[in-house]
Protein backbone atom coordinates (compact mmCIF):
# COMPACT_ATOMS: atom_id res chain seq x y z
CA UNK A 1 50.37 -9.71 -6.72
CA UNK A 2 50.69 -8.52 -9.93
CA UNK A 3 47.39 -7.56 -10.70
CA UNK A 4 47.27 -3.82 -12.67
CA UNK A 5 44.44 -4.51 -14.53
CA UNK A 6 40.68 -5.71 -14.88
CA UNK A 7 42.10 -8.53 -17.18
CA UNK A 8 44.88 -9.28 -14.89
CA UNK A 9 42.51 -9.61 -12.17
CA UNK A 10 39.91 -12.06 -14.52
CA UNK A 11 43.13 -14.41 -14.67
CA UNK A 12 43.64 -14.70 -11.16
CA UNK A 13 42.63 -17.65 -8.92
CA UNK A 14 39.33 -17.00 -7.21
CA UNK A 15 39.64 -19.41 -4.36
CA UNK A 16 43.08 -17.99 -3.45
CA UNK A 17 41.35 -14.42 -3.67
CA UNK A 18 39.30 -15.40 -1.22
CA UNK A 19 42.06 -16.70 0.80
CA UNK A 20 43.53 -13.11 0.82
CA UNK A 21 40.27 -10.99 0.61
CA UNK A 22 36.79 -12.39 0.87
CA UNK A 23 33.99 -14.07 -1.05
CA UNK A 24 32.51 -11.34 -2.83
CA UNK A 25 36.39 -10.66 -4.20
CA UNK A 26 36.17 -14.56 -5.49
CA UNK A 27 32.59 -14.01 -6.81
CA UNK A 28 33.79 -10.95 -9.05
CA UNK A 29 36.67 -13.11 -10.42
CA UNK A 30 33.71 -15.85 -11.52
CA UNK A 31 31.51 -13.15 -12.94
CA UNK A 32 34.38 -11.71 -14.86
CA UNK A 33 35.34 -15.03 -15.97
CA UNK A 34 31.83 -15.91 -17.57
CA UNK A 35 30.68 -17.74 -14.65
CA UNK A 36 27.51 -16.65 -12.99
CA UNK A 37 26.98 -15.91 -9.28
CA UNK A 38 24.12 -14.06 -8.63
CA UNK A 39 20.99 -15.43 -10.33
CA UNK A 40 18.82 -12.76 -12.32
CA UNK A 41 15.17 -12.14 -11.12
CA UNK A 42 13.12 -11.84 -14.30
CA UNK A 43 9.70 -11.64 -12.11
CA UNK A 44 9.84 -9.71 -9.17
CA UNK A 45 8.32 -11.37 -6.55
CA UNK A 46 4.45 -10.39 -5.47
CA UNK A 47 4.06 -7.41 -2.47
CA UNK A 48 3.63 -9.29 0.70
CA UNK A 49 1.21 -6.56 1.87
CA UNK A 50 -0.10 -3.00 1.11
CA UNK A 51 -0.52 -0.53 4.03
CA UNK A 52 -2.43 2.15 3.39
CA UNK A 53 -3.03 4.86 6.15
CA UNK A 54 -2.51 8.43 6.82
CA UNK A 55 -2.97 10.84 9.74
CA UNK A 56 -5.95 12.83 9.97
CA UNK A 57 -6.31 17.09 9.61
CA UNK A 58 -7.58 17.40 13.43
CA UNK A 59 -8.48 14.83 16.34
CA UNK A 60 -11.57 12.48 15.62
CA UNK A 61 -13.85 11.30 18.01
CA UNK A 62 -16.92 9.97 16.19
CA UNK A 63 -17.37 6.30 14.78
CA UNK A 64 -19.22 7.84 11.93
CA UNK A 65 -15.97 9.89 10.96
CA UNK A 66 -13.28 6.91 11.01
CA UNK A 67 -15.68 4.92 9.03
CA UNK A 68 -15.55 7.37 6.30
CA UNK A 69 -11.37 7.83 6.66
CA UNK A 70 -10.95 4.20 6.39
CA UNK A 71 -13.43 3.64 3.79
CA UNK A 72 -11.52 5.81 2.07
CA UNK A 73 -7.74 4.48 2.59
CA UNK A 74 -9.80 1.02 1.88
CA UNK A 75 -10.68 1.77 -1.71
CA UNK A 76 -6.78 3.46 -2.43
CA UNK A 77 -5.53 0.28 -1.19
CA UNK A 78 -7.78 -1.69 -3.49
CA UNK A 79 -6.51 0.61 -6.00
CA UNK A 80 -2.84 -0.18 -5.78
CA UNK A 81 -3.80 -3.81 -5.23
CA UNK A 82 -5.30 -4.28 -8.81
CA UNK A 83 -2.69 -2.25 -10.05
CA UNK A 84 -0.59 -5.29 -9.27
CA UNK A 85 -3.34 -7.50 -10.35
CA UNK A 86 -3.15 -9.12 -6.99
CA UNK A 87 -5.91 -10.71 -4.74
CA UNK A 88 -6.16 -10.12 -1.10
CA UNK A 89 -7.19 -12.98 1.80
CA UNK A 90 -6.87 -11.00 4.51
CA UNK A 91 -7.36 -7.57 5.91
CA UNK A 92 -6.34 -5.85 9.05
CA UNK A 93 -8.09 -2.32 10.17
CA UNK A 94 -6.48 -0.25 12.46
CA UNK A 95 -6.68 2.88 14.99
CA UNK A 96 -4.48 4.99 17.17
CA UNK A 97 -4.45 8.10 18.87
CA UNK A 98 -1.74 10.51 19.18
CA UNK A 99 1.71 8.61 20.80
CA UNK A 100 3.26 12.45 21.43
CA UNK A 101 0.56 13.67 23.67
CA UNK A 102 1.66 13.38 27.03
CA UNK A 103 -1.81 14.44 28.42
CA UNK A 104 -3.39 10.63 27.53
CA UNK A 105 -2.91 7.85 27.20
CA UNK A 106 -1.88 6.17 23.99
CA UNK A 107 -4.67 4.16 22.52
CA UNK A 108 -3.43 1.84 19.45
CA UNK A 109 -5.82 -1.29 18.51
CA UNK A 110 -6.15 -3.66 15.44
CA UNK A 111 -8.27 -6.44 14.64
CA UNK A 112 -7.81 -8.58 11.68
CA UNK A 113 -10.05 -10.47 9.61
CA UNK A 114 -10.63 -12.94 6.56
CA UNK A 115 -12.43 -12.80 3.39
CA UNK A 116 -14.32 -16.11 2.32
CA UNK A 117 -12.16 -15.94 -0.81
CA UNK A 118 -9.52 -14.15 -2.31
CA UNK A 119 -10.75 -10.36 -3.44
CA UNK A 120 -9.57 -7.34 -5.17
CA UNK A 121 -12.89 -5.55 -4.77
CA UNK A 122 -13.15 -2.35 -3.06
CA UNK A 123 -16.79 -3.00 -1.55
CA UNK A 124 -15.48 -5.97 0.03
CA UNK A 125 -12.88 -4.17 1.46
CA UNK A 126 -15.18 -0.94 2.39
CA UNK A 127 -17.61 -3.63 4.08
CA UNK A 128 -14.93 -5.57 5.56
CA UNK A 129 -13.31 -1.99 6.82
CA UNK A 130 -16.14 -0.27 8.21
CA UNK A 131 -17.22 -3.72 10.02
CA UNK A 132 -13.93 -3.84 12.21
CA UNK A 133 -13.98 -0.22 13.24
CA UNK A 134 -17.13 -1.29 15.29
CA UNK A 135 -14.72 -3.86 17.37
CA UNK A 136 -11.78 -1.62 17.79
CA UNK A 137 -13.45 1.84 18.52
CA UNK A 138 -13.74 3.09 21.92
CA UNK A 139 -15.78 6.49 22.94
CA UNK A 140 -13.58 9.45 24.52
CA UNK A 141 -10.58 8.53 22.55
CA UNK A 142 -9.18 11.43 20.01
CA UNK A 143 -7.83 9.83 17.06
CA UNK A 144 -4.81 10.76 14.84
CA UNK A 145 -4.67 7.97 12.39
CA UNK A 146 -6.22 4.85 10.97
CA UNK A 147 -5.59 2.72 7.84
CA UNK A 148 -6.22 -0.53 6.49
CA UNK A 149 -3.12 -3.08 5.40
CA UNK A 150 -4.07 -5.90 2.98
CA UNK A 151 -2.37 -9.06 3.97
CA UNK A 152 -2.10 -12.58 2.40
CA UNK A 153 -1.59 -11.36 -1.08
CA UNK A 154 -1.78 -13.68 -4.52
CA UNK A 155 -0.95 -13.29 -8.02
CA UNK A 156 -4.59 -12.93 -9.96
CA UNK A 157 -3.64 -14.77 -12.67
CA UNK A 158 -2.31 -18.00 -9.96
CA UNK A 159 -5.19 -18.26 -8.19
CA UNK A 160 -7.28 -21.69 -8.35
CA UNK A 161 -10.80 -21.09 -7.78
CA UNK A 162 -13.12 -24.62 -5.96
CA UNK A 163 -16.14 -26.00 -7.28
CA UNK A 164 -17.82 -23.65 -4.69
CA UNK A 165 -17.12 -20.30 -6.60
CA UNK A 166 -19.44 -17.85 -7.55
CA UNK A 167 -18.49 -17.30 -10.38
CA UNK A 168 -21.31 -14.84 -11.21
CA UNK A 169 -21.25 -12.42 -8.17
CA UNK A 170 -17.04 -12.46 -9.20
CA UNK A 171 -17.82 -11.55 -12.54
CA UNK A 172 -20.31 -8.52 -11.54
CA UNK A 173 -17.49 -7.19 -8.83
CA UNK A 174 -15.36 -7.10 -11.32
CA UNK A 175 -17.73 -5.40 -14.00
CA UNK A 176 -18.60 -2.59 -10.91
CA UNK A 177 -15.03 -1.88 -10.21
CA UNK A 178 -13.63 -1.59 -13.96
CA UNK A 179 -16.92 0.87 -14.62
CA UNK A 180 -15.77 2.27 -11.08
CA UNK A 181 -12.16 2.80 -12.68
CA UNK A 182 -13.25 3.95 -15.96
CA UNK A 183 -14.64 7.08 -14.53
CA UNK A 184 -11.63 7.53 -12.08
CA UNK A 185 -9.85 7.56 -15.71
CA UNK A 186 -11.96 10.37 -17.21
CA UNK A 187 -12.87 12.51 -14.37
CA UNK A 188 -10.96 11.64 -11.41
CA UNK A 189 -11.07 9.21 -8.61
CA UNK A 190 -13.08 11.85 -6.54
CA UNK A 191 -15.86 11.87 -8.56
CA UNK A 192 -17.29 8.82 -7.64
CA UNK A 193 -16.40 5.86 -4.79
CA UNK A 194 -18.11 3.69 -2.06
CA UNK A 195 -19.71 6.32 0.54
CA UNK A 196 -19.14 9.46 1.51
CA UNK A 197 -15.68 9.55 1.79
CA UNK A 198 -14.84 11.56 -1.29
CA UNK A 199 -17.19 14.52 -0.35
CA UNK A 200 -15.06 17.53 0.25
CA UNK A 201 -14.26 19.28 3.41
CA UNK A 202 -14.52 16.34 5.90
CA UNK A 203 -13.43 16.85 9.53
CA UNK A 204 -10.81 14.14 9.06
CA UNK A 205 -8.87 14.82 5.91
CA UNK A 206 -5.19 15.01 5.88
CA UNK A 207 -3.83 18.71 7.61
CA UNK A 208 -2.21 21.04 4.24
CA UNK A 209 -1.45 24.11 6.28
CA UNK A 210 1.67 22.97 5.67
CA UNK A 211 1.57 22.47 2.23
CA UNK A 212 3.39 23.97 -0.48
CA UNK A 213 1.49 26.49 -3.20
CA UNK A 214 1.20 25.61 -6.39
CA UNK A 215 2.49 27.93 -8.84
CA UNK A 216 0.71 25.97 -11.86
CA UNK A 217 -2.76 26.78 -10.38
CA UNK A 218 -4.76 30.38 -10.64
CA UNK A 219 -5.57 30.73 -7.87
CA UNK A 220 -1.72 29.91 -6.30
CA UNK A 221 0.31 31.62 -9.23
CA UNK A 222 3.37 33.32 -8.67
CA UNK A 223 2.76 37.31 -9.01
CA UNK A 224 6.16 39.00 -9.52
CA UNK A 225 6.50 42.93 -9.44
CA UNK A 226 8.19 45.06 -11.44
């Protein structure tokens, strides 16, 4: 063939490439010969949803409990939302116990619901949240996970509002969530949220008896002998 080099292979024929190899061989031959074949994405396109969920320390039973997980995995999902300066349509909450215990049955529901308009604000999603738990919970189950995923995503800055907006309870959401995320700046997002989900020691929390120490704290630092 004759080809020894990347400028020999630039001043081959890319349709008789492909004849002997495959497209992507005739693609490279275009690209190295100034002709384009794979269009550049400038924009990344917009997240399609964002799932937030994680399993809990020990089994929960009570409403009261998964109301205060989700509400919880609710407001981090609003978080990462307006970190993409997205607005969400559509939520769906769900439940499940454990699928490994072999004692029970599997229990696994979801329900899914709308918001009049688009949102990005984390009461709405807390309400919205804690409202569908009451439709999907069931007494006597033991739970091992729940989350929220936000569904029907939109760029902020695209969306077209109707003649029907209020524009005045939009513009106090977002005033309450950038005050909300001005002290999650200076102190921490645990310092303040929407209920009682931040509290410490909750039965629910995620399980760290498996979790590595943390030589960069006191109370974790590394003691070495002489």
């Amino acid at each position: 063939m004759g080809i020894n080099t990347v400028l020999d292979l630039a001043c081959a024929e890319p349709r008789e490439m492909q004849k002997r190899f495959s497209i992507v061989m005739a693609r490279t031959i275009y690209e190295l010969q100034g002709i384009s074949c794979i269009e550049i994405e400038h924009t990344p396109p917009s997240k399609k949803q964002i799932v937030t969920s994680r399993s809990f320390g020990g089994r929960v039973t009570e409403l009261t409990d998964l109301k205060e997980a989700i509400s919880m995995y609710a407001q981090d999902a609003c978080k990462r939302l307006r970190d993409e300066d997205l607005l969400c349509g559509c939520m769906i909450a769900f439940v499940q116990s454990n699928p490994f215990d072999p004692n029970v049955p599997f229990y696994n529901k979801s329900i899914t619901g709308s918001f009049s308009g688009p949102t990005d604000c984390a009461v709405d999603f807390v309400k919205a949240a804690t409202r569908m738990l009451n439709d999907i919970y069931k007494e006597g189950i033991k739970y091992k996970k729940c989350g929220v995923v936000l569904t029907c995503l939109e760029p902020k800055s695209g969306h077209t509002y109707d003649l029907l907006t209020d524009f005045e309870t939009i513009e106090k959401k977002e005033q309450l969530m950038r005050a909300l995320e001005n002290v999650h700046t200076k102190f921490g997002k645990k310092k303040i949220g929407v209920g009682p989900c931040y509290i410490p020691g909750r039965t629910w929390s995620m399980s760290r008896d498996k979790l590595s120490k943390n030589p960069f704290t006191w109370d974790e630092l590394l003691i070495i002998s002489k």
